[in-house]
Structure formats: C-alpha cells, structure tokens
Protein backbone atom coordinates (compact mmCIF):
# COMPACT_ATOMS: atom_id res chain seq x y z
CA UNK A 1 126.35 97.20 124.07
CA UNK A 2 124.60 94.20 126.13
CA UNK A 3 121.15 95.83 126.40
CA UNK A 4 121.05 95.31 122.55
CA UNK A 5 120.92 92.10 122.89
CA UNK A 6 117.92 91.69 124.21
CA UNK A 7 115.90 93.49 121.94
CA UNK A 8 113.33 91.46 120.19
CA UNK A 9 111.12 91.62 116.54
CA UNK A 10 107.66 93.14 116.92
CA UNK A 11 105.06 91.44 118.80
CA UNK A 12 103.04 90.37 115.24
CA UNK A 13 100.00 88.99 117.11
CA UNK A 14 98.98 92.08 118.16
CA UNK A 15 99.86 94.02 114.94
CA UNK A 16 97.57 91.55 113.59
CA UNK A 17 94.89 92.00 115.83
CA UNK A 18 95.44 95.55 114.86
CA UNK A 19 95.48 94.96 111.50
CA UNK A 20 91.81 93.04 112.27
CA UNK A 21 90.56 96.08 113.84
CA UNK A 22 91.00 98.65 111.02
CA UNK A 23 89.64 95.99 108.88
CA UNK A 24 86.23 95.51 111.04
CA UNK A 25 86.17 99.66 110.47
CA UNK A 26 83.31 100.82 108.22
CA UNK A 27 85.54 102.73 105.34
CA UNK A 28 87.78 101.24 102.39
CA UNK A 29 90.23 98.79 103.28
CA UNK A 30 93.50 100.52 104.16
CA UNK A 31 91.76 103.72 103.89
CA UNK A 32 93.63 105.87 105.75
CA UNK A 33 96.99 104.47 104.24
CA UNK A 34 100.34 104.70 106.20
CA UNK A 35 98.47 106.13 109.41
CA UNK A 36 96.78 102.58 109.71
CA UNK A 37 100.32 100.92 109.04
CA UNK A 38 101.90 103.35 111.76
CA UNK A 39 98.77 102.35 114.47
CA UNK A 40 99.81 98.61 114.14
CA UNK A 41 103.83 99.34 114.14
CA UNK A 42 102.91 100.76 117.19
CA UNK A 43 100.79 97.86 118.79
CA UNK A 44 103.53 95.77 117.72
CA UNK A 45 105.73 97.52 119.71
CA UNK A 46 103.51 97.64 122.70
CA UNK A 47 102.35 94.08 122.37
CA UNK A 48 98.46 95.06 122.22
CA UNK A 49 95.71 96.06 120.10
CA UNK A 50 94.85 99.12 121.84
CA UNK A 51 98.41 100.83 120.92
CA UNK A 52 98.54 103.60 123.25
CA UNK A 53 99.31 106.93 122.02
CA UNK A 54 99.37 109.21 125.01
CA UNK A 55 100.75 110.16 127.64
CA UNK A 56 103.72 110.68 125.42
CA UNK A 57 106.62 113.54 125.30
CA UNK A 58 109.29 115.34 123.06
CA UNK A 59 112.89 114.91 124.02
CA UNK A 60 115.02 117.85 122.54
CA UNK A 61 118.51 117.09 123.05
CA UNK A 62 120.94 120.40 123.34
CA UNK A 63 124.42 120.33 122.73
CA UNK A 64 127.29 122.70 121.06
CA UNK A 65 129.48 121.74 117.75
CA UNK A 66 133.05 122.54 117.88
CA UNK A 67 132.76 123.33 113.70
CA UNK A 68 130.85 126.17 113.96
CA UNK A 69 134.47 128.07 114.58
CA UNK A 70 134.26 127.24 110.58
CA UNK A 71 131.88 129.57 109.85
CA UNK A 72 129.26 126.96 109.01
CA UNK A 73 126.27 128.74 110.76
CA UNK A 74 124.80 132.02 110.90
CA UNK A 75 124.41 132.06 114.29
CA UNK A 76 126.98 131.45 117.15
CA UNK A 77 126.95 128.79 119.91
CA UNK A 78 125.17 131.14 122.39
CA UNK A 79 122.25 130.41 120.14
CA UNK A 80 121.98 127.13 121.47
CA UNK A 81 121.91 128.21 125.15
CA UNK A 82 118.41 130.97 124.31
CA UNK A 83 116.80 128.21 122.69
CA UNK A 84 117.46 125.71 125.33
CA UNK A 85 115.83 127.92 128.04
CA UNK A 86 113.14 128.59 125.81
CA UNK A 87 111.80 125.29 125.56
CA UNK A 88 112.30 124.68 129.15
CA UNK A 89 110.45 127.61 130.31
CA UNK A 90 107.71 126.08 127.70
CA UNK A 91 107.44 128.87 124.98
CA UNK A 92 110.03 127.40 121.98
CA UNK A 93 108.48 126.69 118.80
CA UNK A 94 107.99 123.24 119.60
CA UNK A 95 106.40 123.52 122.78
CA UNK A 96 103.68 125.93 120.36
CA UNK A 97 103.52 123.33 118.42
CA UNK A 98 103.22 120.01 121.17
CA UNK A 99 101.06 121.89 123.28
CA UNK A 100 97.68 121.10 120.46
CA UNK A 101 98.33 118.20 120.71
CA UNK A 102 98.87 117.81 124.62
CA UNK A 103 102.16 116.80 124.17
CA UNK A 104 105.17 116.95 126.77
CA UNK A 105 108.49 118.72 125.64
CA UNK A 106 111.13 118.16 128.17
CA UNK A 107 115.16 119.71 127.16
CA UNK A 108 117.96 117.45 127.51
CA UNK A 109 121.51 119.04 128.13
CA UNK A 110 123.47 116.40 126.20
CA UNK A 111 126.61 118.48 125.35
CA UNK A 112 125.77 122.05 125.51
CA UNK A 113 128.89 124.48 126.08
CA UNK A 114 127.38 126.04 129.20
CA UNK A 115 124.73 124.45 131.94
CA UNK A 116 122.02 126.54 132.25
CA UNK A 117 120.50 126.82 136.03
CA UNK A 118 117.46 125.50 135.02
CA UNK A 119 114.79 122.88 136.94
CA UNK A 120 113.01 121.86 133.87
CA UNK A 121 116.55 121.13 131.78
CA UNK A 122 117.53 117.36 132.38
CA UNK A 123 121.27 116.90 132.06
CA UNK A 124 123.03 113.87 130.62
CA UNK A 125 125.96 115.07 128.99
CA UNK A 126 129.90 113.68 129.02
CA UNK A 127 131.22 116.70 127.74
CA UNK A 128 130.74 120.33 126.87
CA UNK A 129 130.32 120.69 122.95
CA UNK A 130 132.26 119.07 120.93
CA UNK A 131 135.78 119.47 119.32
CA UNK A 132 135.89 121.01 115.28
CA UNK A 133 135.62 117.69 113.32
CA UNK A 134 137.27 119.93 110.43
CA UNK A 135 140.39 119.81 112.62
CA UNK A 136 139.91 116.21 114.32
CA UNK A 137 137.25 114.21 116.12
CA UNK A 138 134.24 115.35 117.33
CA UNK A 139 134.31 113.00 120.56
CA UNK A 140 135.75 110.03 121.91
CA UNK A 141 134.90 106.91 121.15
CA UNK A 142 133.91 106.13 124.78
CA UNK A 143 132.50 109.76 125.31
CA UNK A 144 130.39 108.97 122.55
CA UNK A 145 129.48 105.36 123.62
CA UNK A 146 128.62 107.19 126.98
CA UNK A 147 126.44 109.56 125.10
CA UNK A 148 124.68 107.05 123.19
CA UNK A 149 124.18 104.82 126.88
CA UNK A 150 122.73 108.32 128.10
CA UNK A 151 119.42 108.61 125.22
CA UNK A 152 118.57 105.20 125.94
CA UNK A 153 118.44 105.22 129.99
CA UNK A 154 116.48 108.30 129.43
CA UNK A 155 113.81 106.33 127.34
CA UNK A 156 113.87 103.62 129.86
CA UNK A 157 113.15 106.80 132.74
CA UNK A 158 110.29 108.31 130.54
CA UNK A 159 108.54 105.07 130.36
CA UNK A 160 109.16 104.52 134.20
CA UNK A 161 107.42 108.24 134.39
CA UNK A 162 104.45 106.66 132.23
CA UNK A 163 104.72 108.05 128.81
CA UNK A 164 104.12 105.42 125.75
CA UNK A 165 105.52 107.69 123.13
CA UNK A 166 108.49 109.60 122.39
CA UNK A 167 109.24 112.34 119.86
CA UNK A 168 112.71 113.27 119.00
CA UNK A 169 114.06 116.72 118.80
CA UNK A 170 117.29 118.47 118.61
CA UNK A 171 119.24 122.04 119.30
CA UNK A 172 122.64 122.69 118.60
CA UNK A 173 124.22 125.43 115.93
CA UNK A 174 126.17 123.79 113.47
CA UNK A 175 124.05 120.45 113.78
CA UNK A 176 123.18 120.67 110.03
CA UNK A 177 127.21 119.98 109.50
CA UNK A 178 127.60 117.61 111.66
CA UNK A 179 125.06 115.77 110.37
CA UNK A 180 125.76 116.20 106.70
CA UNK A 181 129.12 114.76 107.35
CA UNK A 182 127.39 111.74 109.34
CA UNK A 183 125.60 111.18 106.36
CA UNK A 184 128.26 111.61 103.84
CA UNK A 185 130.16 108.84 105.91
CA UNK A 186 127.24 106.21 106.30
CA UNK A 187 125.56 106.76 102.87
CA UNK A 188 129.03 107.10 100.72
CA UNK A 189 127.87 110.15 99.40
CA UNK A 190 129.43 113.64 98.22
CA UNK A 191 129.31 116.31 100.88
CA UNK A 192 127.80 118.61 97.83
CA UNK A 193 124.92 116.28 97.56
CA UNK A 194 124.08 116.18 101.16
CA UNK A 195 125.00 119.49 102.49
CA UNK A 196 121.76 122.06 103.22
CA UNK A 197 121.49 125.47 103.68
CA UNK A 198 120.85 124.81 106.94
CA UNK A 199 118.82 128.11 108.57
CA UNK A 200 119.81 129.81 105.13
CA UNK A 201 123.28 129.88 104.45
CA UNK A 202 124.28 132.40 101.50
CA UNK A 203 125.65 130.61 98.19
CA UNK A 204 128.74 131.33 99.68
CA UNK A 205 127.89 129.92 102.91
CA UNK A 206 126.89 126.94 101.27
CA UNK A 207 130.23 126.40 99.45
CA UNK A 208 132.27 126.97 103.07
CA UNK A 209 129.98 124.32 104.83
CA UNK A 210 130.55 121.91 101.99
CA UNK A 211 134.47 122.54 101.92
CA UNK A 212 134.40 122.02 105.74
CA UNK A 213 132.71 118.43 105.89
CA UNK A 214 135.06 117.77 102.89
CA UNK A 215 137.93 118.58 105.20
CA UNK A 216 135.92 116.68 108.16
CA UNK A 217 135.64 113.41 105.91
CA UNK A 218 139.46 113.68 104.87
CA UNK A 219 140.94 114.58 108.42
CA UNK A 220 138.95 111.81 110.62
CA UNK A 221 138.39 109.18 107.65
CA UNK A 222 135.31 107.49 109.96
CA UNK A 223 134.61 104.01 108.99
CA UNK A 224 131.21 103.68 107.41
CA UNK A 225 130.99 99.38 108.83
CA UNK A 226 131.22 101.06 112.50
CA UNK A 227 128.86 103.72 113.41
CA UNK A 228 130.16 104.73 116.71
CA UNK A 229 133.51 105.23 114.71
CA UNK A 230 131.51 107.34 112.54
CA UNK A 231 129.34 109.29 115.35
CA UNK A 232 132.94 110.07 117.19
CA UNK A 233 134.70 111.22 114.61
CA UNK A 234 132.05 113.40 112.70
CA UNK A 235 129.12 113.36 114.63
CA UNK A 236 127.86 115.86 117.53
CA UNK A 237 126.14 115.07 121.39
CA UNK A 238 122.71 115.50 120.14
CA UNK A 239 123.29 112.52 117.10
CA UNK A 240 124.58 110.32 120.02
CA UNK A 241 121.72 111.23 121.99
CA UNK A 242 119.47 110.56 120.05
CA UNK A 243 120.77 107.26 118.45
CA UNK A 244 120.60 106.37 122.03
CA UNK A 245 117.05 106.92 121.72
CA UNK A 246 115.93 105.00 119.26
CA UNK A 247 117.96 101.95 120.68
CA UNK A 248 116.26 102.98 124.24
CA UNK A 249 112.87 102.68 122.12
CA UNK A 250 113.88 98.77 121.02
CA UNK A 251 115.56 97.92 124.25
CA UNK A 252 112.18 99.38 126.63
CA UNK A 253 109.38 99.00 123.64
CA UNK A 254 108.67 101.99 123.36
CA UNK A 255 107.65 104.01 119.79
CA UNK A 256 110.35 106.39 118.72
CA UNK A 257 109.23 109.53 116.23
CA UNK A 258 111.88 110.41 113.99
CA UNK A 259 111.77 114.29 113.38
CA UNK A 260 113.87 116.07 110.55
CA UNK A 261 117.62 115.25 108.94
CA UNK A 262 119.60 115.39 112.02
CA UNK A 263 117.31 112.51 113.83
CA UNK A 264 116.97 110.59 110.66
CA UNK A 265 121.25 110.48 110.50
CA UNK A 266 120.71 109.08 114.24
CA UNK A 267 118.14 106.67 113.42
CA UNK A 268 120.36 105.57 110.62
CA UNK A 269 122.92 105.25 113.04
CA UNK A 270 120.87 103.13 115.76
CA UNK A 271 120.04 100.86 112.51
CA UNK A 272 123.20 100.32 111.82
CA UNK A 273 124.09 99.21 115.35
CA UNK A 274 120.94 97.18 115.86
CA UNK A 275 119.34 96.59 112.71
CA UNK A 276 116.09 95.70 114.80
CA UNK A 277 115.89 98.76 116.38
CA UNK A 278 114.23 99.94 112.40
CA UNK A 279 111.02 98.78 113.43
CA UNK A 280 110.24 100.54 117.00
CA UNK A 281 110.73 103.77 114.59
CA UNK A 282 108.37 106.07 113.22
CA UNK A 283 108.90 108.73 110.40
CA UNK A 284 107.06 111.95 110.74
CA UNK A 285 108.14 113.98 107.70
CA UNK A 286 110.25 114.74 104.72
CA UNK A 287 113.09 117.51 106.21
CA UNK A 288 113.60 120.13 103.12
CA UNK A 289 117.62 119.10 103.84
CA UNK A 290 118.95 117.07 101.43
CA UNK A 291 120.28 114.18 103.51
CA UNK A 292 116.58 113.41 104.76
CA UNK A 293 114.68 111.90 102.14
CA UNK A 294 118.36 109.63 101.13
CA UNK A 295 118.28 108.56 104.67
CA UNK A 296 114.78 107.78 104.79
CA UNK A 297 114.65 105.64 101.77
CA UNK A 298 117.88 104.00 103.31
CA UNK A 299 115.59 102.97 106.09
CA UNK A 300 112.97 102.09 104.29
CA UNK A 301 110.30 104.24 106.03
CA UNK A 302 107.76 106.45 104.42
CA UNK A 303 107.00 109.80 106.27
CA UNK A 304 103.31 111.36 106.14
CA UNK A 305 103.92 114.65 106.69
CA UNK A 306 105.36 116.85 103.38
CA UNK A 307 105.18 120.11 104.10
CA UNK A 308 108.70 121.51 103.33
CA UNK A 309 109.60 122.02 106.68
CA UNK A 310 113.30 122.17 108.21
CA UNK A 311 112.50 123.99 111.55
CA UNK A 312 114.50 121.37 113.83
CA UNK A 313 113.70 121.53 117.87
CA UNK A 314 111.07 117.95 116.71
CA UNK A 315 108.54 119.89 115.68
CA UNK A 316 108.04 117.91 112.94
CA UNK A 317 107.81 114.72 114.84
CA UNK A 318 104.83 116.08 117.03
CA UNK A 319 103.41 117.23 113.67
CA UNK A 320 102.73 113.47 113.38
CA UNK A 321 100.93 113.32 116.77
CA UNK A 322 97.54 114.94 115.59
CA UNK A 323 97.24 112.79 113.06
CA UNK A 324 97.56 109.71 115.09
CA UNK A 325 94.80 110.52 117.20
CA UNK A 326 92.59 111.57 114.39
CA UNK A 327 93.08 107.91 113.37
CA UNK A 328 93.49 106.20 116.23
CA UNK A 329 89.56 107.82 117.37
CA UNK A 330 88.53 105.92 114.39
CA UNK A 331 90.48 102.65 115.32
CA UNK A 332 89.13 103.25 118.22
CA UNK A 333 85.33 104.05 117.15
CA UNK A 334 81.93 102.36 116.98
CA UNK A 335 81.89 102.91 112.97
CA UNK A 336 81.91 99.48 111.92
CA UNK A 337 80.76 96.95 109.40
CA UNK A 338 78.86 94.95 112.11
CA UNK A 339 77.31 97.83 113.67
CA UNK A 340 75.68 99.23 110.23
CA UNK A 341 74.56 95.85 109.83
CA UNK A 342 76.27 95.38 106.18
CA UNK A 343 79.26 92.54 105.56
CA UNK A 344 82.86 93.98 105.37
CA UNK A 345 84.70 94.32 102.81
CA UNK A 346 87.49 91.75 101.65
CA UNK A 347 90.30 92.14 99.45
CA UNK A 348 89.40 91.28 95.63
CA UNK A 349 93.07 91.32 94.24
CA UNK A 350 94.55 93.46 91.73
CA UNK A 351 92.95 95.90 89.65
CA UNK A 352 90.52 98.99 90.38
C-alpha cells in the first residue's frame, strides 16, 4: 500500500507547545492525567496547539459474517440489517449516546448481506458478508486489501467534509468470532482465552464459539507476520474497514478513537501494517471481552474509560468525547498561573 508510505511521526513541536499549555494551567502538573496526554497526541497529529476536537463523527461500519451459520450468535444476520437502519435513521444506541456530545454518526455498508435503500447509509463494500472462516476464508486477499483501501478513502472524504475527529464503530452478528479468531492469530493466543460471550452466549454457547475459531485457526492457518493474510482468512468487512481507518487517520492526520474489542483487533491490525499508524490512535475504553485489554497492552495504549461496557455500534469511543471537551475547556481556559498572579509550578523529581 503506497499511501503508507507517506505517513509521517507526530508533529512534536506542537505536542510540545501543548504540553506548555497544560503546564501554564493553574492546577497540579499533569493533573488531569491521560486526558492531558490524549489533548497533545492529538495536536501532534494536527500539527497545532489548539488540537481541534469538533466537528468530528462516528463511522459504524456494517457488514455480515459467514460463521454465524455456526451457531456462534444469538441472533441471526437479519440483525445486522435493523441495526443498520437504526443508526441511519439516527435513533441506535450510539446515535443516543453521540448526540450529548454533538457528535455525527454516519453507517457505512462495508459488507452487509443485503443493501438497504437508505440516503443516510454510505456504501463501500466489495462483497456481501463474508464466507464461514470455520469452513475456509473469510475474504480474498484482494477483496480484503480493497476493503481496507475503502476505510481509509473514507477518512480522507470526512476530513474533505470538515470533521477533525473520527470515532470507530462496528455492526455485524458474529463480529465477536471473527474477531476472537483475529486475535488468536496476531497475539498467539488460545481461542479459550480470547473468546467472549459476546451479547451473552450460554456456557454452552461459549464452548461452540470457542470450538469454531479452533476449527477457523486450523482450517485457514493465517500467518501472524502478514496481517492482511490474517484479516482474509479469519477476519470480517467491518475489521478491514476499520483497519482502513486507522491507516486513513495516519495517511490524512486525522485522530482515530478506538472503541471496544473488535476495533482494537483492527487497530492491532493497522499497527502491524504501519507501525506508525499507533500514534494517530486513541483508546476510549476497556471492552468487558477478553481480547481487549491483551490487545490494548499489545499497543501500548491506556484507555480512560472503565466502565464494563461491551455494547459495540462505538459507543464507547464517543464515551471518550465528553471528556475531551471537559478538558480541552480547561486547556483552553483563562485559569492560569500568570493570570492569578502566582509562579507555576515545576517538576521537583521523585517522591511525594
């Protein structure tokens, strides 16, 4: 992929000017923690000290998963379609959720079995649904290169449309599986230490899903050194959408939310293909799935939110928007050290 060439390291002058800024703040150094790290990631990434938060949007990509014929999810495929309308008539659970925080939630057809006749549904798939990675691949290797090219021209087109943020989101029954088995492949783990319950498989359930990514693992054998071999064989449309993403977010500069497991297996997949692309990334929360918090410390990134959630659709990524702007107002805010007339503080080395 060409594009990836040209993406380049953060632009540290202006997290350091950031970093400045907080500092001139009237309050503790580093006092509000990770949310003053994530402020200047994300002038880094913008190349200024004012890091932009807003406009800024949800992209929740759609697709179908050929497993689910396994008996891996409670619901069935049509699931995907209701939920898909849902958000793009505005009244899904994330849109609840984006709308307090005047964020955008657009849905993305990226591989859903049917196309709904929709205005507000953007479609960029290459297939419908995938094929039953318990049988055989999920993909091709160039339908899921095509996939992948897809999520990043569509960060490139929400930037064109003026939005300086993205959040990712997915929909797609059987996504938990397909992911689990992503992450089995890229983290060389057991399939019973990554497999969730998913939207609440039965013990029994539970054992079936994990038997069915064992069978996925065996069948395809993906290569762990090459991640499209890995989102092909095992992965879903939605994964390869959204790794497309968070490549989109190095290639156009442009700050990319990570939401629950099924984003973090993409983001581990965009790392893997550009390990650059790690630090135009930002982690909202710690998914109750099991493959989420491995992934994350995989990455290296340190989510904010822990509330237990595994709702999917990115509501947990625009769970992280609020509390941006509650820091960013006082980034942004006439509460300094000058202005009270008293000298900052400076860092006096270890110890309390």
């Amino acid at each position: 992929m060409q594009e990836l060439l040209k993406v380049q390291p953060l632009d540290e002058a202006a997290v350091l000017a950031a970093k400045k800024r907080w500092d001139a703040v009237a309050k503790p150094l580093h006092g509000l923690g990770r949310l003053e790290d994530m402020i200047a990631r994300i002038a880094g990434i913008q190349g200024s000290d004012e890091a932009a938060l807003a406009p800024r949007c949800a992209l929740v990509f759609c697709s179908d998963n050929g497993v689910v014929a396994q008996g891996v999810s409670q619901s069935e495929s049509v699931v995907t379609q209701l939920v898909a309308r849902s958000i793009a008539e505005g009244e899904a659970n994330v849109n609840l959720m984006a709308a307090v925080s005047g964020t955008d939630v657009l849905a993305v057809d990226i591989g859903m079995n049917e196309e709904i006749d929709h205005p507000a549904i953007l479609v960029r798939k290459a297939a419908r649904g995938t094929g039953d990675i318990s049988l055989g691949p999920a993909m091709t290797r160039a339908q899921a290169e095509e996939t992948v090219r897809a999520g990043m021209a569509l960060v490139g087109e929400m930037k064109a449309r003026g939005y300086r943020m993205i959040a990712t989101g997915e929909m797609g029954i059987g996504n938990t599986t397909t992911a689990a088995a992503v992450a089995c492949a890229m983290l060389g783990c057991a399939p019973e230490r990554i497999a969730g319950r998913g939207a609440g498989l039965s013990d029994a359930g539970l054992a079936r899903k994990v038997a069915v990514i064992e069978r996925a693992l065996e069948v395809n054998r993906p290569d762990a050194r090459d991640a499209l071999d890995v989102l092909a064989k095992v992965g879903g449309y939605d994964i390869a959408g959204m790794t497309g993403a968070f490549l989109g977010g190095a290639v156009h500069r442009v700050p990319v939310v990570i939401d629950g497991a099924i984003s973090a297996v993409a983001a581990l997949l965009a790392v893997s293909l550009c390990p650059t692309a790690r630090a135009y990334m930002l982690p909202s929360h710690v998914s109750r799935e099991p493959a989420a918090g491995l992934i994350m410390e995989r990455l290296g990134l340190m989510p904010v939110v822990h509330a237990d959630m595994a709702l999917g659709e990115g509501t947990g990524a625009v769970a992280l928007f609020p509390l941006l702007d509650m820091a960013a107002n006082v980034y942004r805010g006439t509460h300094t050290f000058g202005r009270l007339g008293m000298d900052a503080y400076t860092p006096q080395g270890g110890g309390a």
